[in-house]
C-alpha atoms as a PDB file:
ATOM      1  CA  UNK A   1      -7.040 -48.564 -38.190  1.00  0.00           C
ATOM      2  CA  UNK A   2      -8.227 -46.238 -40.887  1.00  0.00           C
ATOM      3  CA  UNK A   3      -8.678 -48.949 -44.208  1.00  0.00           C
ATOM      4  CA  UNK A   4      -6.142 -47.057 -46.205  1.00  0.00           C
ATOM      5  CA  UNK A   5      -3.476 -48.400 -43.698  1.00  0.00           C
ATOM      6  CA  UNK A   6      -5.018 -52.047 -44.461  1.00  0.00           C
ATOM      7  CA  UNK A   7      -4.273 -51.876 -48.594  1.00  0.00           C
ATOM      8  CA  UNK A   8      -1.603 -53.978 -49.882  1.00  0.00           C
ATOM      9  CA  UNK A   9      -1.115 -51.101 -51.986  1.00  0.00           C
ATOM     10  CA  UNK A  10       1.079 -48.652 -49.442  1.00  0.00           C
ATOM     11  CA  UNK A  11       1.095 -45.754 -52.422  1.00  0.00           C
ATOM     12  CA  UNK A  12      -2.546 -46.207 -53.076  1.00  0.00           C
ATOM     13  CA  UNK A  13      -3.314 -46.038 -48.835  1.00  0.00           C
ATOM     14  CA  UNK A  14      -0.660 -42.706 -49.167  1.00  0.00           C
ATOM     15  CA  UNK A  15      -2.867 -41.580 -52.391  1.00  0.00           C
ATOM     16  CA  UNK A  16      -6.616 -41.808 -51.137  1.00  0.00           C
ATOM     17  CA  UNK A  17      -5.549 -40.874 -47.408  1.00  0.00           C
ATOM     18  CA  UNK A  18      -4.241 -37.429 -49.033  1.00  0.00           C
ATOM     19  CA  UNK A  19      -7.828 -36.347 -50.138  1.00  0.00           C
ATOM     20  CA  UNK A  20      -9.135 -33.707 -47.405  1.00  0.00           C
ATOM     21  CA  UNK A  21     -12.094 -32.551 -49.120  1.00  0.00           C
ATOM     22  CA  UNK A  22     -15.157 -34.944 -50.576  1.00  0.00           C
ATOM     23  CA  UNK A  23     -15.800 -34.481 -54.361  1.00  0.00           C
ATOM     24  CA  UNK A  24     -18.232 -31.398 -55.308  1.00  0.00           C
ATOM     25  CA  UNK A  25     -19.127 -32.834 -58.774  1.00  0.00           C
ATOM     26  CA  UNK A  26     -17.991 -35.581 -61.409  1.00  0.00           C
ATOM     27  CA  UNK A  27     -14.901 -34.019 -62.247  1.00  0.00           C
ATOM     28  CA  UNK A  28     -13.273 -33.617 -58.493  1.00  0.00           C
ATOM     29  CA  UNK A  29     -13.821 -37.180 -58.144  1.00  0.00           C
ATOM     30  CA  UNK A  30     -12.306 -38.261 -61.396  1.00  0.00           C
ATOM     31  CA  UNK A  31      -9.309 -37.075 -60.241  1.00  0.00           C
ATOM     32  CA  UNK A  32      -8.278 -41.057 -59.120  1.00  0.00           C
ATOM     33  CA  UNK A  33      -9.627 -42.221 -62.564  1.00  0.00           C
ATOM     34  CA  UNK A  34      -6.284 -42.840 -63.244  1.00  0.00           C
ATOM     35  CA  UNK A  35      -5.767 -45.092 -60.794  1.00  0.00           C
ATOM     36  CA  UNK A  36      -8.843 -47.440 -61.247  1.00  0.00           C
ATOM     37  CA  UNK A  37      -6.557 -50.541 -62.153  1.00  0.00           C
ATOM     38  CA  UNK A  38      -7.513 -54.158 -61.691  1.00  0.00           C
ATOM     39  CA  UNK A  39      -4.942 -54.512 -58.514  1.00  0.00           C
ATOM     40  CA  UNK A  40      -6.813 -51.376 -56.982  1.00  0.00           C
ATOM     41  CA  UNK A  41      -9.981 -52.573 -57.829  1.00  0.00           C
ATOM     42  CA  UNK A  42      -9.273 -55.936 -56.291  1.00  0.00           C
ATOM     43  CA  UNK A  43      -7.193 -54.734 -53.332  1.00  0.00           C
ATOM     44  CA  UNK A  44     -10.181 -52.342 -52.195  1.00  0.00           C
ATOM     45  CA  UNK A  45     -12.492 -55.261 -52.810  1.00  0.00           C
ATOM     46  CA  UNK A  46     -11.082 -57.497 -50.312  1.00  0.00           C
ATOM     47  CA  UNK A  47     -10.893 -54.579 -47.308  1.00  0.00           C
ATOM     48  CA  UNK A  48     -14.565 -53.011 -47.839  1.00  0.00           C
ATOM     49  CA  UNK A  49     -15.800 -56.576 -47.788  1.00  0.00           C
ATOM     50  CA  UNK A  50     -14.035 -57.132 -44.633  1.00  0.00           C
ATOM     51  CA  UNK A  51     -13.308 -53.866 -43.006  1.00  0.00           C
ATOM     52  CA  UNK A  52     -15.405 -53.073 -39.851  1.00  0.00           C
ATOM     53  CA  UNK A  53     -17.365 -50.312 -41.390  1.00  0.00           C
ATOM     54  CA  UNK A  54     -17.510 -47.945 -38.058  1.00  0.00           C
ATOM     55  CA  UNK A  55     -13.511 -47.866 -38.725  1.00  0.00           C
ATOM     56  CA  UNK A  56     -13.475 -46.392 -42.032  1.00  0.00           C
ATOM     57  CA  UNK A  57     -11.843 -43.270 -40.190  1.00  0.00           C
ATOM     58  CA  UNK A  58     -12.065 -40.404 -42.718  1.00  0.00           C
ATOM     59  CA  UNK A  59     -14.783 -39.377 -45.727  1.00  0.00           C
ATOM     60  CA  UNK A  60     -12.729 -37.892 -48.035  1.00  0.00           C
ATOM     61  CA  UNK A  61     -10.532 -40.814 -48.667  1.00  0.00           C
ATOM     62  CA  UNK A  62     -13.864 -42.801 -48.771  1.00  0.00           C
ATOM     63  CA  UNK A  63     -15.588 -41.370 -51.029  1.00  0.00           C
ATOM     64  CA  UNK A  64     -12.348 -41.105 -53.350  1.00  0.00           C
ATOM     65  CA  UNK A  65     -11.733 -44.719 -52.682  1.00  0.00           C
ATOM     66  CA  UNK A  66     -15.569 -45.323 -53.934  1.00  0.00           C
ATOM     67  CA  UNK A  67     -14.954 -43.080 -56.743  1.00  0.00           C
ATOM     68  CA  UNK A  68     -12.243 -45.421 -57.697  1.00  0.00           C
ATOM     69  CA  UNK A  69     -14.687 -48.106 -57.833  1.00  0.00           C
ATOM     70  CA  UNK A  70     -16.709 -46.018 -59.662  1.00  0.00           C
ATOM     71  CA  UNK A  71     -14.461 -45.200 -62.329  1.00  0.00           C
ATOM     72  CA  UNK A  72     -13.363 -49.146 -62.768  1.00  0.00           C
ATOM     73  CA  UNK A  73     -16.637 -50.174 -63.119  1.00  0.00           C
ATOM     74  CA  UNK A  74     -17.201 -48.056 -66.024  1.00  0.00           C
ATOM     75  CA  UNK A  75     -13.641 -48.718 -67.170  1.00  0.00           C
ATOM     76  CA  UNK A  76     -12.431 -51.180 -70.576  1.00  0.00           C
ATOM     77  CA  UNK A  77     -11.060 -54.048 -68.308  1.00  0.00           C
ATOM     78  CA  UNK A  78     -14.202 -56.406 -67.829  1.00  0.00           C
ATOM     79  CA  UNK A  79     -12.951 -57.984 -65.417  1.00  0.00           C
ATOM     80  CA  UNK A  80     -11.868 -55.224 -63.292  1.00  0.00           C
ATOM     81  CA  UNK A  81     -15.390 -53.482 -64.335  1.00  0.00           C
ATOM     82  CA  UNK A  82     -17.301 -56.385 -63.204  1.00  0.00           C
ATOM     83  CA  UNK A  83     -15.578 -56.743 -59.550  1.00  0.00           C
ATOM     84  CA  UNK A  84     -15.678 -52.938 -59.535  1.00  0.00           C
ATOM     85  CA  UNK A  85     -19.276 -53.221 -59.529  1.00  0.00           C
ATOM     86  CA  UNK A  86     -19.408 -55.952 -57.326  1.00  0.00           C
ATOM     87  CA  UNK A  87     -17.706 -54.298 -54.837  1.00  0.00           C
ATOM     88  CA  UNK A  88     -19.996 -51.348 -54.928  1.00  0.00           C
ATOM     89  CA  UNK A  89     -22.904 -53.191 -54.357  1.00  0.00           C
ATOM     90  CA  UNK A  90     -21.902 -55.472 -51.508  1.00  0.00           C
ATOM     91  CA  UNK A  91     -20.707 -52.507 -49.728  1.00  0.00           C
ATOM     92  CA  UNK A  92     -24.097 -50.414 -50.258  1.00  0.00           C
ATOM     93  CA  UNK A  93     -25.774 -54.001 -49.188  1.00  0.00           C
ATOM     94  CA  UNK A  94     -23.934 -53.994 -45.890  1.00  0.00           C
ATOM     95  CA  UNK A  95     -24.032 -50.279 -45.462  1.00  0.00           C
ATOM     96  CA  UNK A  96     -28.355 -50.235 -46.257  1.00  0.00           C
ATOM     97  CA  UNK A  97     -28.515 -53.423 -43.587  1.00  0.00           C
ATOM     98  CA  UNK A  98     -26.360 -51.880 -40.775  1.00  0.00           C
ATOM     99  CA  UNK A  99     -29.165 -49.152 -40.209  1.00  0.00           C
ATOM    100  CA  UNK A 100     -30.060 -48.769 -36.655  1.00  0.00           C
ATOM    101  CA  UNK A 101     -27.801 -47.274 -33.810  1.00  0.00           C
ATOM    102  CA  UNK A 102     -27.508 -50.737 -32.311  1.00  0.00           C
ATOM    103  CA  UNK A 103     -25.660 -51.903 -35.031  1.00  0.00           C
ATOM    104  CA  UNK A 104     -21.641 -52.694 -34.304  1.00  0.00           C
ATOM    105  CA  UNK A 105     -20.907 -51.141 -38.048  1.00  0.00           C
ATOM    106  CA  UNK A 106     -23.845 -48.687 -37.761  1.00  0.00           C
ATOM    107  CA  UNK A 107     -22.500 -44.939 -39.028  1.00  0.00           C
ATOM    108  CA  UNK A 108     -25.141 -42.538 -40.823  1.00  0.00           C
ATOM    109  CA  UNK A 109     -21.910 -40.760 -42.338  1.00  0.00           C
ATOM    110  CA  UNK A 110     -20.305 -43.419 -44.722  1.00  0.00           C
ATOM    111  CA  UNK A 111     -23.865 -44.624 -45.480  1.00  0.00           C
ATOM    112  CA  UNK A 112     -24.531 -40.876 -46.454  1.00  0.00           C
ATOM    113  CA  UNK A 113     -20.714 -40.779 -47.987  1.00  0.00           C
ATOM    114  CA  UNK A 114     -21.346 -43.614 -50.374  1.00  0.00           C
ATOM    115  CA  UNK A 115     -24.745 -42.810 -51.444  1.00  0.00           C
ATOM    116  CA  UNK A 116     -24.028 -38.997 -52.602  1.00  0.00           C
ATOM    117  CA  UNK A 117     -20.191 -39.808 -54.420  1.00  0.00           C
ATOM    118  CA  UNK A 118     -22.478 -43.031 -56.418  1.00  0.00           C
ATOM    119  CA  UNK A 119     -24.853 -39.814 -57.079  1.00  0.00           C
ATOM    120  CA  UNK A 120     -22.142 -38.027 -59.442  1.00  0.00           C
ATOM    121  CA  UNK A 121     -21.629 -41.316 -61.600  1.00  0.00           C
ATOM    122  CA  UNK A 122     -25.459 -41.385 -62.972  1.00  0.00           C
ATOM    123  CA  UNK A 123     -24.183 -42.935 -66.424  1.00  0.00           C
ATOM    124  CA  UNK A 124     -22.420 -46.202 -64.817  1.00  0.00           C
ATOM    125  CA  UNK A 125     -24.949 -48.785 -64.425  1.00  0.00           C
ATOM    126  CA  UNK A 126     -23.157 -50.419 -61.508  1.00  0.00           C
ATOM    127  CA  UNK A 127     -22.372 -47.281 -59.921  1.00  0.00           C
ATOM    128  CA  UNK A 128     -25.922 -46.157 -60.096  1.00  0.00           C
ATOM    129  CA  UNK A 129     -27.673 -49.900 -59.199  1.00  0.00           C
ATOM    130  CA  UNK A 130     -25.512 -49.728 -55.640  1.00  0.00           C
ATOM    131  CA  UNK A 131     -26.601 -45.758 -55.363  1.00  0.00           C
ATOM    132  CA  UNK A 132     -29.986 -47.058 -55.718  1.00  0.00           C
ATOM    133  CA  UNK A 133     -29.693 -49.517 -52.977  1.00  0.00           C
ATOM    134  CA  UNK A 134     -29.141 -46.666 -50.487  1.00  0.00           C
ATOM    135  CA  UNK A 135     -31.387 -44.301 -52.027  1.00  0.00           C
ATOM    136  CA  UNK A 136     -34.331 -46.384 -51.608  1.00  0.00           C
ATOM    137  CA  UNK A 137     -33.804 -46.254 -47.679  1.00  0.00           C
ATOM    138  CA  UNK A 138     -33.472 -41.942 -48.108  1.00  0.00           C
ATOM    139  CA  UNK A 139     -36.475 -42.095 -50.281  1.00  0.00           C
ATOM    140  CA  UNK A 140     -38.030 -43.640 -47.486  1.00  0.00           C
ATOM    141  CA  UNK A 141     -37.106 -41.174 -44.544  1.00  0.00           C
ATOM    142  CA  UNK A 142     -40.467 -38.777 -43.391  1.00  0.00           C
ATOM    143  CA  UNK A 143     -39.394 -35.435 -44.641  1.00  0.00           C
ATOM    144  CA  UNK A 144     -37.604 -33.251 -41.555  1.00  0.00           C
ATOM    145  CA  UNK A 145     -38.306 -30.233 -40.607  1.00  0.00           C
ATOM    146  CA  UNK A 146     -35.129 -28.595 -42.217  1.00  0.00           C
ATOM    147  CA  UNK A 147     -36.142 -30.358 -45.378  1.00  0.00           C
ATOM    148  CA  UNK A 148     -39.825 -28.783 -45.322  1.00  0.00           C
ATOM    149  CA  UNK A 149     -38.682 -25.504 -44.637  1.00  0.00           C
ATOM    150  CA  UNK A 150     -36.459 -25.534 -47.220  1.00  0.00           C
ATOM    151  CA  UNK A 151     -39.540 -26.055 -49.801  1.00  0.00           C
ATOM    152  CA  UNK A 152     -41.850 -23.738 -48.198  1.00  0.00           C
ATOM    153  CA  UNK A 153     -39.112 -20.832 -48.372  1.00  0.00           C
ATOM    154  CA  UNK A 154     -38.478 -21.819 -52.492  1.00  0.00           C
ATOM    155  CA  UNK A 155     -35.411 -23.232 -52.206  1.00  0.00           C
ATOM    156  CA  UNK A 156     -34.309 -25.840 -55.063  1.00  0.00           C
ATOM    157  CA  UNK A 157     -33.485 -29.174 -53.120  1.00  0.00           C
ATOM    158  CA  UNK A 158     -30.983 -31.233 -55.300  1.00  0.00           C
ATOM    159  CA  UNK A 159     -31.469 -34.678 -55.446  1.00  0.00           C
ATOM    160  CA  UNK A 160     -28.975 -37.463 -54.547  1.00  0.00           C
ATOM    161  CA  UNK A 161     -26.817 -34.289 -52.282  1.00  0.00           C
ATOM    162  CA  UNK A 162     -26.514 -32.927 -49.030  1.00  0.00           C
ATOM    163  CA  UNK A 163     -27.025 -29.016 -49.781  1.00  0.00           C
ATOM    164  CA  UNK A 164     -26.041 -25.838 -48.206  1.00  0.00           C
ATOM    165  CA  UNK A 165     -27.519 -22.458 -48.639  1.00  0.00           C
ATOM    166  CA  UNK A 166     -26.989 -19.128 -47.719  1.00  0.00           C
ATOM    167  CA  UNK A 167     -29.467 -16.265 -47.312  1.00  0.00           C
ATOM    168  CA  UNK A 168     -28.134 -12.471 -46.498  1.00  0.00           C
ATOM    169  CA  UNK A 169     -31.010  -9.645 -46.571  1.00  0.00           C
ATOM    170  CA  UNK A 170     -29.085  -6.712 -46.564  1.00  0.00           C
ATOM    171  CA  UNK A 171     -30.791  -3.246 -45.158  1.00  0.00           C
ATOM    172  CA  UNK A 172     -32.155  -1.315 -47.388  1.00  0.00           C
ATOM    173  CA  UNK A 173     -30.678   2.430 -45.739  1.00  0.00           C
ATOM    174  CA  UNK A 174     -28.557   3.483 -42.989  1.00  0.00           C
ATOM    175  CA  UNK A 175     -27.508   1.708 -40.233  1.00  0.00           C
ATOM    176  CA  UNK A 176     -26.220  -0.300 -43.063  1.00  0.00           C
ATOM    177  CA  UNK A 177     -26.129  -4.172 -41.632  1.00  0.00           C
ATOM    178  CA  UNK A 178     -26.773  -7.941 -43.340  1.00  0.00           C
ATOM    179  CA  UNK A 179     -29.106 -10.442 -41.362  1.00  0.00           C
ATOM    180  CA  UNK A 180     -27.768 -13.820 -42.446  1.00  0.00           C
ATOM    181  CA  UNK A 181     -28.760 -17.636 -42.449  1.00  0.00           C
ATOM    182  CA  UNK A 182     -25.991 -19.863 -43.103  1.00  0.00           C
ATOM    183  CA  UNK A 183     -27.743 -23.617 -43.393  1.00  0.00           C
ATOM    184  CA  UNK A 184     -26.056 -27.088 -43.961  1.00  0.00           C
ATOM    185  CA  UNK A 185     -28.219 -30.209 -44.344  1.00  0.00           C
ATOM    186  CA  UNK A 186     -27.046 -33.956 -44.740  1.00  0.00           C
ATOM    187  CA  UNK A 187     -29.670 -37.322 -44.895  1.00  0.00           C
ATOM    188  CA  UNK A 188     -29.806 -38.234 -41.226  1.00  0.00           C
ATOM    189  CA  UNK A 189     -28.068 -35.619 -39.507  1.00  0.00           C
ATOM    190  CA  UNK A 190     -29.205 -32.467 -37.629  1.00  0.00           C
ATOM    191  CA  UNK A 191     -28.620 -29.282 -39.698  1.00  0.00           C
ATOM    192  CA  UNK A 192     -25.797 -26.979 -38.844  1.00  0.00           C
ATOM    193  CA  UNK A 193     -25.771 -23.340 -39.621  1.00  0.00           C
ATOM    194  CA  UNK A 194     -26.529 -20.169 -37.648  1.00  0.00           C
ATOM    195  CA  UNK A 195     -28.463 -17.078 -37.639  1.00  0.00           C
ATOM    196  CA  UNK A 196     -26.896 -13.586 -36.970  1.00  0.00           C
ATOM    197  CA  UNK A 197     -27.026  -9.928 -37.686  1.00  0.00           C
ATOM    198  CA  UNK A 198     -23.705  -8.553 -39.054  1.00  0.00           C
ATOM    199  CA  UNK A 199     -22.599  -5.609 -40.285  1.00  0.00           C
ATOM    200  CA  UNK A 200     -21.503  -7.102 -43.543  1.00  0.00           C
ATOM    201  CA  UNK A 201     -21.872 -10.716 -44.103  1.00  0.00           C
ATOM    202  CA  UNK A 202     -18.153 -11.204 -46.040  1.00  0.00           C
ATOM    203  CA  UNK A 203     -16.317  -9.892 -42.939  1.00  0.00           C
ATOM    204  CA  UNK A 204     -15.234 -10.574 -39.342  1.00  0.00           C
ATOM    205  CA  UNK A 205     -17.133  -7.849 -38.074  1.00  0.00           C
ATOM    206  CA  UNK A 206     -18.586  -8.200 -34.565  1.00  0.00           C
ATOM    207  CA  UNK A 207     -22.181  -9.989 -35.080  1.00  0.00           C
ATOM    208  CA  UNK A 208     -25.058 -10.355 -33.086  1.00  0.00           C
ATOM    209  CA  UNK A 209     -25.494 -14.316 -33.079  1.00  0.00           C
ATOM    210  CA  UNK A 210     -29.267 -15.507 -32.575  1.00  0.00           C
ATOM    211  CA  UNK A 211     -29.540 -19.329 -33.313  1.00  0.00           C
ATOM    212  CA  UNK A 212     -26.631 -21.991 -33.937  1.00  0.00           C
ATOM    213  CA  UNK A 213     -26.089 -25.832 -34.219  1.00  0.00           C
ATOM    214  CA  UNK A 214     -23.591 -27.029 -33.013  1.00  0.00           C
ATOM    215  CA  UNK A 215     -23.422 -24.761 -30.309  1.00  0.00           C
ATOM    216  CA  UNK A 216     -19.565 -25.437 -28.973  1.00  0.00           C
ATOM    217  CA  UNK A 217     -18.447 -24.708 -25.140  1.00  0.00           C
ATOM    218  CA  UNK A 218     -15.851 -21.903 -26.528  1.00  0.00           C
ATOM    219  CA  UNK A 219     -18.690 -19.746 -27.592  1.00  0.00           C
ATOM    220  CA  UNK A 220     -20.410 -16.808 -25.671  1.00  0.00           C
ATOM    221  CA  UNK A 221     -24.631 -17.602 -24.671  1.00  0.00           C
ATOM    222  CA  UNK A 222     -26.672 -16.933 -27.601  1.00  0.00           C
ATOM    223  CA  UNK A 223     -29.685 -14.717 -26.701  1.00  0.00           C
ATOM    224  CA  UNK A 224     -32.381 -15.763 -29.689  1.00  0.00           C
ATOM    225  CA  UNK A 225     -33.908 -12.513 -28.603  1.00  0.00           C
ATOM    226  CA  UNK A 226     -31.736  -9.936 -27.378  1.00  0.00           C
ATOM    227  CA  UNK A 227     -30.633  -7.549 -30.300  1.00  0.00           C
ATOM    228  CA  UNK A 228     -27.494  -5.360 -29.956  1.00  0.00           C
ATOM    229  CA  UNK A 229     -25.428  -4.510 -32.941  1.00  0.00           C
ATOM    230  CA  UNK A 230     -22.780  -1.644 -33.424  1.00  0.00           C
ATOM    231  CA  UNK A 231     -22.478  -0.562 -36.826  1.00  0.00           C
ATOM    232  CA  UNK A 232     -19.720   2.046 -38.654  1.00  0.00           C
ATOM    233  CA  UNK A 233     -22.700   4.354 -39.445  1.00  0.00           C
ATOM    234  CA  UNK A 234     -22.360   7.902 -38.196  1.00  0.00           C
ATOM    235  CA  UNK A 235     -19.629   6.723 -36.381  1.00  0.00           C
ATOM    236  CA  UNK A 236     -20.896   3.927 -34.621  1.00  0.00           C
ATOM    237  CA  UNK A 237     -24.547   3.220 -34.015  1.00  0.00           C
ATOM    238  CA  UNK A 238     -25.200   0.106 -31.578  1.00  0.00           C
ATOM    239  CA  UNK A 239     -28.751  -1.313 -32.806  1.00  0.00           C
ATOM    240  CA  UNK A 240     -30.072  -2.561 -29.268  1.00  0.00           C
ATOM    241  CA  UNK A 241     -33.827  -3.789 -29.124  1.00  0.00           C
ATOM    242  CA  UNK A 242     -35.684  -7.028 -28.221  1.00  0.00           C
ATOM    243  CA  UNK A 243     -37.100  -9.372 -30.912  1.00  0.00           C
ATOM    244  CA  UNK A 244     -40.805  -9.848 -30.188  1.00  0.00           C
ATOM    245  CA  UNK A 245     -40.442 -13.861 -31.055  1.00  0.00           C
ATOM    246  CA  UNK A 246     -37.476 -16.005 -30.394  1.00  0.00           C
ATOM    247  CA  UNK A 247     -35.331 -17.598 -33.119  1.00  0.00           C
ATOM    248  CA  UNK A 248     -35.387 -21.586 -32.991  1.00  0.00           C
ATOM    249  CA  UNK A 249     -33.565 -22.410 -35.663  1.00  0.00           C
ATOM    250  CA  UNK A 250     -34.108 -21.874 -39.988  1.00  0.00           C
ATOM    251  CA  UNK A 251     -37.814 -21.552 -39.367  1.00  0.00           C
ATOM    252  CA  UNK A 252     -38.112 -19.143 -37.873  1.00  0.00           C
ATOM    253  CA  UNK A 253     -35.853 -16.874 -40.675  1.00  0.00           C
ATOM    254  CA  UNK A 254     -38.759 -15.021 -42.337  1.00  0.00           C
ATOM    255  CA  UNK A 255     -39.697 -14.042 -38.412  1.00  0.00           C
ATOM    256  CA  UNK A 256     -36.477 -13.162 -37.810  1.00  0.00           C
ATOM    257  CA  UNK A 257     -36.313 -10.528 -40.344  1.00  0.00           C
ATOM    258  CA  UNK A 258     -40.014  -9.070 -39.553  1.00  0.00           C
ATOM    259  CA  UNK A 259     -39.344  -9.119 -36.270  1.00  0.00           C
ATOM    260  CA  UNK A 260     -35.937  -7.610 -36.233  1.00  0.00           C
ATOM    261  CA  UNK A 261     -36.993  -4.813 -38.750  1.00  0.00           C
ATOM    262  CA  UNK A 262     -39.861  -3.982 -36.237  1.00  0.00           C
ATOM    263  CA  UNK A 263     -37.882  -3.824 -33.540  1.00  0.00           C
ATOM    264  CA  UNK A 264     -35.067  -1.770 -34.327  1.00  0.00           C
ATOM    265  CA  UNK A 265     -37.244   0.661 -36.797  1.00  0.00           C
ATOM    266  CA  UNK A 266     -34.976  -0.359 -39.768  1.00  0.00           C
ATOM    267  CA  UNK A 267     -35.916  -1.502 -43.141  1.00  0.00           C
ATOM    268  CA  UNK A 268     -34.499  -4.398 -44.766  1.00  0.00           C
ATOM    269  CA  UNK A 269     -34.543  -4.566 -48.714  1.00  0.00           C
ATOM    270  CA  UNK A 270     -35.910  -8.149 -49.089  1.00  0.00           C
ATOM    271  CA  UNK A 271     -35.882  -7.594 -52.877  1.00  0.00           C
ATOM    272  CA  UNK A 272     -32.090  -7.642 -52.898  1.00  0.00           C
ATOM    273  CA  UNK A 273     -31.740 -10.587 -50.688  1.00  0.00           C
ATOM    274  CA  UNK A 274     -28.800 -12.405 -51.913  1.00  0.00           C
ATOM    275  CA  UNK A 275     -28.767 -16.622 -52.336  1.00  0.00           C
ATOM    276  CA  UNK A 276     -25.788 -18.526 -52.455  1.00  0.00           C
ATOM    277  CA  UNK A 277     -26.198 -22.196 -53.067  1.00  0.00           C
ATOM    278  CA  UNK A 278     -24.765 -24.986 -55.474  1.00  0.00           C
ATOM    279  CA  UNK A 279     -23.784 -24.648 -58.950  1.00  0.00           C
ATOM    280  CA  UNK A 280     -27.226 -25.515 -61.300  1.00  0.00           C
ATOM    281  CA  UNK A 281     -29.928 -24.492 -58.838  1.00  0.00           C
ATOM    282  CA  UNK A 282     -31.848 -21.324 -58.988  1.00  0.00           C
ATOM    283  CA  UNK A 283     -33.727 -20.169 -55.896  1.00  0.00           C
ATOM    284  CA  UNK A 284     -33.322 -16.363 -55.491  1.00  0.00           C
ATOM    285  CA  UNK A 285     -36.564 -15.161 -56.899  1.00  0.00           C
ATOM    286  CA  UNK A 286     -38.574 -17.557 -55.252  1.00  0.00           C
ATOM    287  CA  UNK A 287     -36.761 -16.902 -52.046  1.00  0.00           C
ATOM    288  CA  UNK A 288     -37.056 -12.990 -52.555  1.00  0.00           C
ATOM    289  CA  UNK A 289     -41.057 -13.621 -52.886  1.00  0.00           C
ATOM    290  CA  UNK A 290     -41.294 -16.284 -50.026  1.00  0.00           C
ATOM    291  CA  UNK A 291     -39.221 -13.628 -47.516  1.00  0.00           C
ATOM    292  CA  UNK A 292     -42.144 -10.715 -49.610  1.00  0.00           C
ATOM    293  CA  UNK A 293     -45.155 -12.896 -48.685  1.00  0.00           C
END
């Protein structure tokens, strides 16, 4: 049973059970300021500190529902502020204890749920000692692979969030195409994202796929190697060649583009490759001279 269903509160459940999408920044999730109350605050109390926490059945309403918390604990009621906090840090507690897969409670997502919505309330003491209770363990993690890519390529890592990225190098002259990495990373998971060769990165144009995670049973092989692309150009020009290294995964992007401009005797215009990441961070230069170098 999801713990909405378990509130006392049947229009609160109805409220946080609406949310589909987690909060990008501090003013999403102030959305439910308004319904930080002390019977909210006390009502959510009693199912997080009971709740079986591999049954907390979807993020979104999560993280609002912590967000509530959040908001109470940095609210005028004392009262409600002090349980608010409470709250928050008895369920990072049991969250930061329940860390190994044999655990009965043990989910990496509302661990990694509770820790980034705590990240977007910096300027709440209570909501910030709980974040730090989690944050500690993250601190903690050996950097992954994903992670020191990400670096090496110039990419600005925010901290406290799971980040995505996008990287399109578009050709430089005709056959006009985009070669695209589309990258997803969150604490404790496997990064999802794909590599491909499109003829414009917007559109649902056929694509030449070359690495992907998850790979689902719907979709066609992937051939990391195998290059054949029709573009509009001239009236359709298929780019068919072999890449001289296969594509793993992010990597193995700056490859990727060498190998796929040697191959097909294009050129790509790395100096107009395009970045697309959060709000506040700036990596296009550095990832222009990283993709240069």
């Amino acid at each position: 049973m999801a713990f909405y269903e378990l509130l006392s509160d049947q229009k609160l459940g109805r409220k946080l059970k609406s949310y589909a999408y987690l909060p990008r920044n501090r003013k999403e999730a102030d959305r439910i300021a308004k319904s930080a109350t002390p019977d909210a605050v006390s009502d959510l109390g009693e199912v997080f500190r009971t709740a079986d926490l591999a049954e907390l059945s979807s993020a979104p309403p999560f993280s609002m529902a912590v967000a509530l918390l959040a908001n109470a604990a940095g609210g005028q009621d004392p009262a409600a502020a002090e349980e608010a906090g409470s709250v928050l840090y008895d369920v990072g507690l049991r969250l930061r204890d329940d860390n190994t897969s044999e655990s009965p409670h043990y989910d990496p997502t509302w661990r990694y749920v509770f820790w980034e919505t705590l990240s977007l309330f910096p300027d709440i003491p209570a909501a910030a000692r709980a974040f730090d209770l989690l944050d500690e363990v993250y601190r903690e993690l050996p950097e992954s692979r994903v992670e020191a890519w990400a670096r090496e390529a110039g990419i600005d890592l925010p901290r406290g969030r799971s980040w995505t990225v996008k990287l399109v190098v578009p050709s430089a002259e005709p056959p006009h195409f985009d070669l695209e990495l589309d990258l997803t990373w969150v604490p404790e998971r496997e990064a999802r994202g794909q590599i491909r060769a499109c003829e414009h990165w917007w559109s649902a144009d056929p694509e030449d796929l070359f690495w992907a995670h998850p790979v689902y049973a719907t979709q066609p092989p992937i051939d990391s190697q195998r290059i054949d692309l029709t573009t509009q150009d001239d009236g359709g020009r298929t780019l068919q060649a072999t890449l001289a290294h296969p594509v793993t995964g992010p990597w193995d992007f700056k490859q990727f583009v060498d190998d796929f401009e040697a191959a097909t005797g294009t050129t790509l215009d790395r100096s107009k490759t395009a970045v697309t990441e959060a709000k506040g961070q700036r990596s296009t230069a550095a990832v222009r001279k990283w993709l240069k170098g």
